[in-house]
C-alpha atoms as a PDB file:
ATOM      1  CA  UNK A   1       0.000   0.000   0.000  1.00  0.00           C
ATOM      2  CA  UNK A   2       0.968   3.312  -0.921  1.00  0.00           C
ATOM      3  CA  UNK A   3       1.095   5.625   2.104  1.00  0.00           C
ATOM      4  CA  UNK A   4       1.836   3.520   5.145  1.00  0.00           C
ATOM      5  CA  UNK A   5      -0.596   4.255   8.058  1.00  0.00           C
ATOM      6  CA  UNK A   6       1.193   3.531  11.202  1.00  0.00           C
ATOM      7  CA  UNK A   7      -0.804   2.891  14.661  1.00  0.00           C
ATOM      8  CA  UNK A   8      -1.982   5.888  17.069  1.00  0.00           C
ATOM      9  CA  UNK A   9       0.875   7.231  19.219  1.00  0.00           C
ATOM     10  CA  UNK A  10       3.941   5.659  18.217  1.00  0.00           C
ATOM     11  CA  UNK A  11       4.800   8.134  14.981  1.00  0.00           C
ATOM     12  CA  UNK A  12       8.388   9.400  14.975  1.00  0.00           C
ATOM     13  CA  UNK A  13       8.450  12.982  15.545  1.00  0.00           C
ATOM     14  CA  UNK A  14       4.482  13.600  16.329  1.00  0.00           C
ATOM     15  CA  UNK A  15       2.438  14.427  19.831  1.00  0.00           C
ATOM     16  CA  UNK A  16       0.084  12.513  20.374  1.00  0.00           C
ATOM     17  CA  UNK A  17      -3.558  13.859  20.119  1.00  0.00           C
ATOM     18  CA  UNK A  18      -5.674  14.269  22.801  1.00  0.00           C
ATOM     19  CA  UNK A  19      -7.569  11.293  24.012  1.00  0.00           C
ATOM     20  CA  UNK A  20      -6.122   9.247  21.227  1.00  0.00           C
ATOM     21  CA  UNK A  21      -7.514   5.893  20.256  1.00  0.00           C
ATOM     22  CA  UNK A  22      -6.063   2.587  21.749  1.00  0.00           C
ATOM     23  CA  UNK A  23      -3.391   1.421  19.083  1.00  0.00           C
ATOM     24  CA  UNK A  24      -4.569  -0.483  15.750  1.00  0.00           C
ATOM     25  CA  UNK A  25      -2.851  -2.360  12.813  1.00  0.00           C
ATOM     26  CA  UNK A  26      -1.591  -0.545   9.963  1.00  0.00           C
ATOM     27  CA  UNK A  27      -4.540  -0.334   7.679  1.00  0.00           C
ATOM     28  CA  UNK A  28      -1.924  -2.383   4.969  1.00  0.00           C
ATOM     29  CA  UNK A  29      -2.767  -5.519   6.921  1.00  0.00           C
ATOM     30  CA  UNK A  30      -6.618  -5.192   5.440  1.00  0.00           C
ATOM     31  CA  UNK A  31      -8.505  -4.932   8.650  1.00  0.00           C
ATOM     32  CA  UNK A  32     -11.859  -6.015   9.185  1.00  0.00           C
ATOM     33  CA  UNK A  33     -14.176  -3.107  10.665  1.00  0.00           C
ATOM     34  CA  UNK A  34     -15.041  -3.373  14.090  1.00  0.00           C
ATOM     35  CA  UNK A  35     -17.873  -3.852  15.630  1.00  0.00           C
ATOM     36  CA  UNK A  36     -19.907  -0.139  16.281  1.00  0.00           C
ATOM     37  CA  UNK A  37     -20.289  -0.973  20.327  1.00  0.00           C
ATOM     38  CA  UNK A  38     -16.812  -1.962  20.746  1.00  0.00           C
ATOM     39  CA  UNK A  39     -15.014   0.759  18.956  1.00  0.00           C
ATOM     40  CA  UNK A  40     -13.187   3.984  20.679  1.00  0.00           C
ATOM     41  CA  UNK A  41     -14.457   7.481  19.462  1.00  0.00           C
ATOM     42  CA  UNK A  42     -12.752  10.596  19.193  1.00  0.00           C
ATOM     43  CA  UNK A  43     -13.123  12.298  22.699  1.00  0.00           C
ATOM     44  CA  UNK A  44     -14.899  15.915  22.754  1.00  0.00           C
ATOM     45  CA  UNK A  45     -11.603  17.676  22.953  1.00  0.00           C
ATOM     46  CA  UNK A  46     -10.273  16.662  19.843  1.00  0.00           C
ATOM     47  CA  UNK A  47     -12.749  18.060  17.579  1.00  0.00           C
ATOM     48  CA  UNK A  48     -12.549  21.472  19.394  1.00  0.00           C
ATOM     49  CA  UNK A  49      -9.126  21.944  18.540  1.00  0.00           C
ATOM     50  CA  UNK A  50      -8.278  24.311  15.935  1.00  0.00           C
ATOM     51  CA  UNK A  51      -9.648  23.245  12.020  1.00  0.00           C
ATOM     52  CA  UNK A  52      -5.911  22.926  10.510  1.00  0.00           C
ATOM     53  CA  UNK A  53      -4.947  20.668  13.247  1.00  0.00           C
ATOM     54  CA  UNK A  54      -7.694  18.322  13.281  1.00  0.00           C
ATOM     55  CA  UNK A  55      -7.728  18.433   9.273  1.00  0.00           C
ATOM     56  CA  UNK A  56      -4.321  16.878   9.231  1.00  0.00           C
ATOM     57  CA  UNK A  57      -5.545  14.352  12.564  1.00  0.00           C
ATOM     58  CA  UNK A  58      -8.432  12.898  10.400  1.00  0.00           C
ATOM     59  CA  UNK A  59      -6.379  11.429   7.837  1.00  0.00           C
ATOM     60  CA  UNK A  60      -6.430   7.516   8.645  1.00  0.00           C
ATOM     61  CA  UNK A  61     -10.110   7.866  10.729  1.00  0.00           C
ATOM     62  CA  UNK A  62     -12.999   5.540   9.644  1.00  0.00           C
ATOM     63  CA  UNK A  63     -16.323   6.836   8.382  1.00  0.00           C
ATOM     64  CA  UNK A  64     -19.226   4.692   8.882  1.00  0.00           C
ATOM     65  CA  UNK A  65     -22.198   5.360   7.306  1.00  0.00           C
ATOM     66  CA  UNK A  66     -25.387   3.441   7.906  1.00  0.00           C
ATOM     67  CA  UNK A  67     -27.661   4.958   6.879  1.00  0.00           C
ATOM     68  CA  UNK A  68     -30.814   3.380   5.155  1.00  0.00           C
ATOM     69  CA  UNK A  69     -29.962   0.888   7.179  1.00  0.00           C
ATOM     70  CA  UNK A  70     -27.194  -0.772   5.686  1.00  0.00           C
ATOM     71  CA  UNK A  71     -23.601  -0.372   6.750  1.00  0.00           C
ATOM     72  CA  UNK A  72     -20.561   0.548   4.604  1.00  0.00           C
ATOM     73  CA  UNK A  73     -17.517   2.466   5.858  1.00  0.00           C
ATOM     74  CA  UNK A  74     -14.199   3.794   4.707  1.00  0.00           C
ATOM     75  CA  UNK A  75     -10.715   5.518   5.673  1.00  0.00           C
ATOM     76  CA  UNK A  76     -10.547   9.180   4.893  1.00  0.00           C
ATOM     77  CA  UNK A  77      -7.646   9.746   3.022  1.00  0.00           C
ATOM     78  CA  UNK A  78      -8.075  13.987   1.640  1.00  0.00           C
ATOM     79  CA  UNK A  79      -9.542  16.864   3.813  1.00  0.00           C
ATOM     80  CA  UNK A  80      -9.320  20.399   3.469  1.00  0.00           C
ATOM     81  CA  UNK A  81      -9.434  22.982   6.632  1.00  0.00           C
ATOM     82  CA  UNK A  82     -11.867  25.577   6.377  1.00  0.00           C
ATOM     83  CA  UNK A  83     -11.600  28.426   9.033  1.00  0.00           C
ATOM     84  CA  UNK A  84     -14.248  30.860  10.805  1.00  0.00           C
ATOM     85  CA  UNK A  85     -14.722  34.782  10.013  1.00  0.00           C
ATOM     86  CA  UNK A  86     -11.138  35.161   9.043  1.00  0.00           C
ATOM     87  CA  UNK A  87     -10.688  32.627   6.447  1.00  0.00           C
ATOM     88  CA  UNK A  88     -12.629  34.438   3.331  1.00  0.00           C
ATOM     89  CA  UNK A  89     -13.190  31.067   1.791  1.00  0.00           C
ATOM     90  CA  UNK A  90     -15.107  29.356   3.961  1.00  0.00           C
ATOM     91  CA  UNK A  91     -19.085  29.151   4.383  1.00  0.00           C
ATOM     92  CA  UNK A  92     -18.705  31.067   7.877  1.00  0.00           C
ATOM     93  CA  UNK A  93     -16.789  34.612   6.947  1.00  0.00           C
ATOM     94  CA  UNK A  94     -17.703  37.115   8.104  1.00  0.00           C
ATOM     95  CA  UNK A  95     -19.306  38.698   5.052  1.00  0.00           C
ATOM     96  CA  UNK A  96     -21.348  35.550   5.315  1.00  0.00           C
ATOM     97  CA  UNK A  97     -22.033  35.399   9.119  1.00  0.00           C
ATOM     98  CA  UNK A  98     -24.601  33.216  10.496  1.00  0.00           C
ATOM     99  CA  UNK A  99     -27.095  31.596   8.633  1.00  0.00           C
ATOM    100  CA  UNK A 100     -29.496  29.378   8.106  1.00  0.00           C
ATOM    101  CA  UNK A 101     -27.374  26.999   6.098  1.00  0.00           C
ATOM    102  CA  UNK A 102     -24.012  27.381   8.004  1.00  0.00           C
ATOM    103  CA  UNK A 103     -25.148  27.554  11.384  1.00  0.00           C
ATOM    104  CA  UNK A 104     -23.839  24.352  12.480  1.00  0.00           C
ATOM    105  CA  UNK A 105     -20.652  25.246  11.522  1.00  0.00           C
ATOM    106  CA  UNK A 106     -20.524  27.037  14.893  1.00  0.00           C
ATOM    107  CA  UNK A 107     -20.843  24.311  17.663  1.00  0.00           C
ATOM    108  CA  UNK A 108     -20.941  22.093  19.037  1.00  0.00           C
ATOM    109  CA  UNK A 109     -17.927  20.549  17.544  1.00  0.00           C
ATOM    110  CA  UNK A 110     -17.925  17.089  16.534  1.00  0.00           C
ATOM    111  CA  UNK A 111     -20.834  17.113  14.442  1.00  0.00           C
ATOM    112  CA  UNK A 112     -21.388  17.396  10.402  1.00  0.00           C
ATOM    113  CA  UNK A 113     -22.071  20.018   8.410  1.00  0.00           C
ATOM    114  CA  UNK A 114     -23.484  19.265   5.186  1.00  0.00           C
ATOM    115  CA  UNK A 115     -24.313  20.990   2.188  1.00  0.00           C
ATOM    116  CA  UNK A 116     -25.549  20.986  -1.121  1.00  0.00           C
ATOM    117  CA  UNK A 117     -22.475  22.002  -3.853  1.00  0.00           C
ATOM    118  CA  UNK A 118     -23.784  24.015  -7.126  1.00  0.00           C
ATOM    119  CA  UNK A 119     -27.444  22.734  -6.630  1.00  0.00           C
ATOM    120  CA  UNK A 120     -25.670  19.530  -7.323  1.00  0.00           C
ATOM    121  CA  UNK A 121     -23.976  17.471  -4.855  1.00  0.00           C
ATOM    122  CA  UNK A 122     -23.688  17.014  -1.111  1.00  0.00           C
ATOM    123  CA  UNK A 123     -20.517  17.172   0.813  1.00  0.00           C
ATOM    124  CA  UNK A 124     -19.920  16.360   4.340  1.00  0.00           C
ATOM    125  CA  UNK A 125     -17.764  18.211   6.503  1.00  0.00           C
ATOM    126  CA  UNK A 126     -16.894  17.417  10.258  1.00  0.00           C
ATOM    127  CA  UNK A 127     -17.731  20.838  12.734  1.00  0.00           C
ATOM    128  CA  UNK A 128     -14.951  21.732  14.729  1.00  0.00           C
ATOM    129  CA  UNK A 129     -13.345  24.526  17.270  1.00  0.00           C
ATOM    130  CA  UNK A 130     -14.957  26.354  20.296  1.00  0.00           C
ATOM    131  CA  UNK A 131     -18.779  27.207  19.860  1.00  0.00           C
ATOM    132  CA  UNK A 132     -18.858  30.415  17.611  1.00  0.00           C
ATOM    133  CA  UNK A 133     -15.809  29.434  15.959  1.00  0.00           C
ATOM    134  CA  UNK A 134     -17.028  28.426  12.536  1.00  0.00           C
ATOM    135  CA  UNK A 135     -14.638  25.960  11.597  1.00  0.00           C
ATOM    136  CA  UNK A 136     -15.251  22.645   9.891  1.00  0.00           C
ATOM    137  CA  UNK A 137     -13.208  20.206   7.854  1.00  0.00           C
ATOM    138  CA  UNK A 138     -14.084  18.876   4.804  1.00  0.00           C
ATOM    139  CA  UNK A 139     -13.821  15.617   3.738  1.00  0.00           C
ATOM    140  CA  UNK A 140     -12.536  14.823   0.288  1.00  0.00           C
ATOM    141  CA  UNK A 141     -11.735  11.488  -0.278  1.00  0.00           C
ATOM    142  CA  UNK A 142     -12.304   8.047   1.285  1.00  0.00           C
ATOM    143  CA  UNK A 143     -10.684   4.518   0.084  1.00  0.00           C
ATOM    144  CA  UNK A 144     -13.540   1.841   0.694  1.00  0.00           C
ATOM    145  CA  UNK A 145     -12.916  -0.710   3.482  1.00  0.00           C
ATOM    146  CA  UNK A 146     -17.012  -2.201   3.965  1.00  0.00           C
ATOM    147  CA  UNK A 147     -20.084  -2.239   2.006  1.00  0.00           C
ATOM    148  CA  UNK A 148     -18.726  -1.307  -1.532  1.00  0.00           C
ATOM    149  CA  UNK A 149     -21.008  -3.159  -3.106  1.00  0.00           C
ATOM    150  CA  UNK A 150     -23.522  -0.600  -1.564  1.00  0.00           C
ATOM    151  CA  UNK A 151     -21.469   2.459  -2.803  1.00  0.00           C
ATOM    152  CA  UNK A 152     -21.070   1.147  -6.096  1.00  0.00           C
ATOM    153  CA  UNK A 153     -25.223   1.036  -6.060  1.00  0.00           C
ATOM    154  CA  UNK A 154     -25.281   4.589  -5.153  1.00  0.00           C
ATOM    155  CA  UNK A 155     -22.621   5.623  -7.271  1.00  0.00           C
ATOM    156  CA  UNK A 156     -24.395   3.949 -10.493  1.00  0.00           C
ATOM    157  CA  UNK A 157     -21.567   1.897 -11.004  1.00  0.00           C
ATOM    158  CA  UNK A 158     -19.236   4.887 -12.019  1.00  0.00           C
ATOM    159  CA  UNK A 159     -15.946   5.364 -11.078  1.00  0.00           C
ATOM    160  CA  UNK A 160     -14.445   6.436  -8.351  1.00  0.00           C
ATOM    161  CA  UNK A 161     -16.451   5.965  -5.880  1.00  0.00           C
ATOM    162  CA  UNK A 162     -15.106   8.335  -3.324  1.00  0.00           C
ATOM    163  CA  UNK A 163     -12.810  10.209  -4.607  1.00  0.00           C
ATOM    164  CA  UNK A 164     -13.995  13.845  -4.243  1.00  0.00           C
ATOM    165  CA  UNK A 165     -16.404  15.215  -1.394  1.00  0.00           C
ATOM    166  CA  UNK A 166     -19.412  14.943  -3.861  1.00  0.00           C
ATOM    167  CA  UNK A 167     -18.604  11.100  -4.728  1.00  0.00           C
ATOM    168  CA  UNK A 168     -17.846  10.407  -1.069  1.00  0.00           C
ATOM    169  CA  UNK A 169     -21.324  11.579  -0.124  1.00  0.00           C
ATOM    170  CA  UNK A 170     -23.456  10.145  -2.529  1.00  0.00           C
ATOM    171  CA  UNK A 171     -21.273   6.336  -1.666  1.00  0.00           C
ATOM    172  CA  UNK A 172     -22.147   7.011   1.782  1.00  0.00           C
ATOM    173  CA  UNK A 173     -25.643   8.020   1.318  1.00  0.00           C
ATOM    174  CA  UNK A 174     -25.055  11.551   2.567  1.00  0.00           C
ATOM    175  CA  UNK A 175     -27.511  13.989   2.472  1.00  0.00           C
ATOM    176  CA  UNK A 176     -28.967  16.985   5.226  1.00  0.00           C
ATOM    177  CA  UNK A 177     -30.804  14.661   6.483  1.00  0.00           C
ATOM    178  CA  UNK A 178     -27.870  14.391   8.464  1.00  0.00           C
ATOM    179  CA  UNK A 179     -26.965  18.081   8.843  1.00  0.00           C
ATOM    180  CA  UNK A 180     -25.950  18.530  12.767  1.00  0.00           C
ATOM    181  CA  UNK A 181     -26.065  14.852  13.720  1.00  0.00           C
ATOM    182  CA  UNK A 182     -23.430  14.185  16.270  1.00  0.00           C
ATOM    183  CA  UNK A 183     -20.839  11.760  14.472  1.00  0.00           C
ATOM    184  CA  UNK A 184     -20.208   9.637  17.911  1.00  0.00           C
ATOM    185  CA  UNK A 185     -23.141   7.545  16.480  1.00  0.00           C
ATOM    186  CA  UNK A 186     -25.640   6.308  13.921  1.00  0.00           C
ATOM    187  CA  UNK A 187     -26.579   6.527  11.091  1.00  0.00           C
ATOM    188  CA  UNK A 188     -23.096   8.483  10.620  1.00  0.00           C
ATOM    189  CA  UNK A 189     -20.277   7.395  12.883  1.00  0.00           C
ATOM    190  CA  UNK A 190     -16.471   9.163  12.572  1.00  0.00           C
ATOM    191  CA  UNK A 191     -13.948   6.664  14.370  1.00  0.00           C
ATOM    192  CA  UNK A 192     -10.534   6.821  15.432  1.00  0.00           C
ATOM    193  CA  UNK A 193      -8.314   4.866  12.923  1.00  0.00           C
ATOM    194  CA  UNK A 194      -4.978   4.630  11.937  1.00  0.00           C
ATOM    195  CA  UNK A 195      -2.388   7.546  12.537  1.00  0.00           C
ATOM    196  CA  UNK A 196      -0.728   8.527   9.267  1.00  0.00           C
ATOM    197  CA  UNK A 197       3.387   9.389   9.431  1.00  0.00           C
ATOM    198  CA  UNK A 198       4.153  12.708   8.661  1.00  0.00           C
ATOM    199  CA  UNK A 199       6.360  11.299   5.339  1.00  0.00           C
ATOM    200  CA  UNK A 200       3.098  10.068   3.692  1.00  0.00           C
ATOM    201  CA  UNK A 201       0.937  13.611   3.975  1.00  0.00           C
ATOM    202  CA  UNK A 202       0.812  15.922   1.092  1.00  0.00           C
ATOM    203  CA  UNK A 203       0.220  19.354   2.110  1.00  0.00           C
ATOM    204  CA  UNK A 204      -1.492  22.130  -0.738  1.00  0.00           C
ATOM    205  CA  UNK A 205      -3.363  25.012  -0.913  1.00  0.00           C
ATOM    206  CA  UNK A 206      -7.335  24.427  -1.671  1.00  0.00           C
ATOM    207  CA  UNK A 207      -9.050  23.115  -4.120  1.00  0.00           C
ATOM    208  CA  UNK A 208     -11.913  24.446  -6.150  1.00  0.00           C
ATOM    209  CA  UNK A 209     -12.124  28.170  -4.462  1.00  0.00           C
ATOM    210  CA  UNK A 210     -10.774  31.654  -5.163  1.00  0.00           C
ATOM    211  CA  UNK A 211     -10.355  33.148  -2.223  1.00  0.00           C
ATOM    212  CA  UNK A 212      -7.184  32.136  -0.032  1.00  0.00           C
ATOM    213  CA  UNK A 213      -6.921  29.340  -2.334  1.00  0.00           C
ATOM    214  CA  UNK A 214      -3.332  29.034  -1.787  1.00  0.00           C
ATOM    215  CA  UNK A 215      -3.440  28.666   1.920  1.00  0.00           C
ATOM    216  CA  UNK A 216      -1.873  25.315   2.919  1.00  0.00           C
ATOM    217  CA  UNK A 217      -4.890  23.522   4.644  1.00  0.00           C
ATOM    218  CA  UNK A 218      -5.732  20.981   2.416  1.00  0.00           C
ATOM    219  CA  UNK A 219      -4.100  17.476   2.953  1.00  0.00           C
ATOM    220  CA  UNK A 220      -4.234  13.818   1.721  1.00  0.00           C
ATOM    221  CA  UNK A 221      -2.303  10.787   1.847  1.00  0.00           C
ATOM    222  CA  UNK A 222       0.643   9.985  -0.617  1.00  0.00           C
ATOM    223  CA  UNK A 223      -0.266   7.119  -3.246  1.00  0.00           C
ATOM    224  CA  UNK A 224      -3.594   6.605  -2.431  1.00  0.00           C
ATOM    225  CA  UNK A 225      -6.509   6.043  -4.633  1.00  0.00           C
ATOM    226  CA  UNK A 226      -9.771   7.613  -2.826  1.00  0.00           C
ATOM    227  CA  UNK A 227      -7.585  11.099  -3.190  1.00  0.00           C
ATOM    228  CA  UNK A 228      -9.526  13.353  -5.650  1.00  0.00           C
ATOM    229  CA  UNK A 229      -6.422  15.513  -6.956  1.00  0.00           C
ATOM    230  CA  UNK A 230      -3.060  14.820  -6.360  1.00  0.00           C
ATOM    231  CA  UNK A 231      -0.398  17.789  -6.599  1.00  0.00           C
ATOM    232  CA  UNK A 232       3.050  18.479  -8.330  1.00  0.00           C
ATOM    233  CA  UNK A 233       3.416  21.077  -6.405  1.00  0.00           C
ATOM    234  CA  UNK A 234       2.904  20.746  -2.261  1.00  0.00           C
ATOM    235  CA  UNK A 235       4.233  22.416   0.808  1.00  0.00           C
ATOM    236  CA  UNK A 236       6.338  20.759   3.349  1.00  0.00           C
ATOM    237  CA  UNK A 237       4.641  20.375   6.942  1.00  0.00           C
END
């Protein structure tokens, strides 16, 4: 596997998070996902830390998605920081303020934010920060790791399946119905996975926006295929 993930807490040259998760395998050794009641979850704290931070933390977490009723899951692999009334390209500026739409990107951290792209598609994004902060992460790509069948089903068979924050959506069945559920449980459950060395992280500006565009909060995982658009050009952490 391209990109070694490595298990939580024992990566050269990194703190440990707050609260991190008890240590797993390397996700090269294909594990099986655990079962829901069993399985850590990020504590409070570490979505309330600051956007760029937890961006770069959620690379190697598991997103599990059962909604309708059927379960499939992944490990995020791409996410892209987007910052409160400061950061002029994201949904909570303060040109923008609060809204109707965005007003879960304010608190309580550790929830998603979802909206609808263009009229088009969804994308998910996980709140977090202090309350009134206005900081969420998106998520932008997602290798498949349960229930791909399923995603192919939603996806219509096209290719890839979650590779880009629309794609990952739509294979996960994401819509507003979920807009502000807290992602500590069903139908839409973010889990601590595997920690990702600092080696195999690719650090660019944003994609897809004007404004502050070049800002280095976007972030995948080196080699994989659930990125949506890898770089020539990145900045070292």
């Amino acid at each position: 596997m391209a990109g070694r993930l490595r298990p939580p807490c024992i990566v050269e040259g990194r703190r440990p998070v707050a609260g991190s998760a008890p240590i797993r395998p390397p996700l090269s050794l294909a594990p099986s996902l655990p079962e829901l009641g069993a399985a850590a979850r990020f504590p409070y704290a570490f979505f309330e830390q600051p956007v760029v931070d937890v961006a770069r933390e959620l690379l190697g977490a598991c997103l599990v998605s059962y909604v309708g009723g059927a379960r499939c899951a992944g490990v995020v692999v791409e996410t892209e920081a987007y910052g409160g009334p400061d950061d002029p390209a994201s949904h909570a500026a303060t040109r923008i303020g609060v809204t109707a739409r965005n007003r879960a990107m304010f608190g309580p951290a550790g929830r998603a934010y979802v909206y609808r792209s263009y009229g088009v598609h969804w994308c998910m994004n996980v709140v977090t920060g202090r309350r009134g902060q206005g900081q969420a992460v998106l998520l932008r790509g997602l290798v498949p790791i349960d229930g791909e069948e399923l995603m192919r089903e939603r996806r219509a068979g096209r290719r890839p399946l979650a590779a880009g924050p629309g794609r990952l959506a739509q294979a996960l069945g994401i819509t507003d119905e979920v807009y502000g559920h807290d992602l500590s449980k069903p139908p839409l459950v973010l889990l601590p996975g595997w920690v990702v060395a600092d080696t195999d992280v690719v650090v660019t500006g944003r994609v897809g926006v004007t404004a502050a565009a070049h800002w280095p909060h976007r972030f995948y995982v080196r080699g994989r295929p659930g990125v949506s658009r890898a770089s020539r050009t990145h900045i070292v952490p």
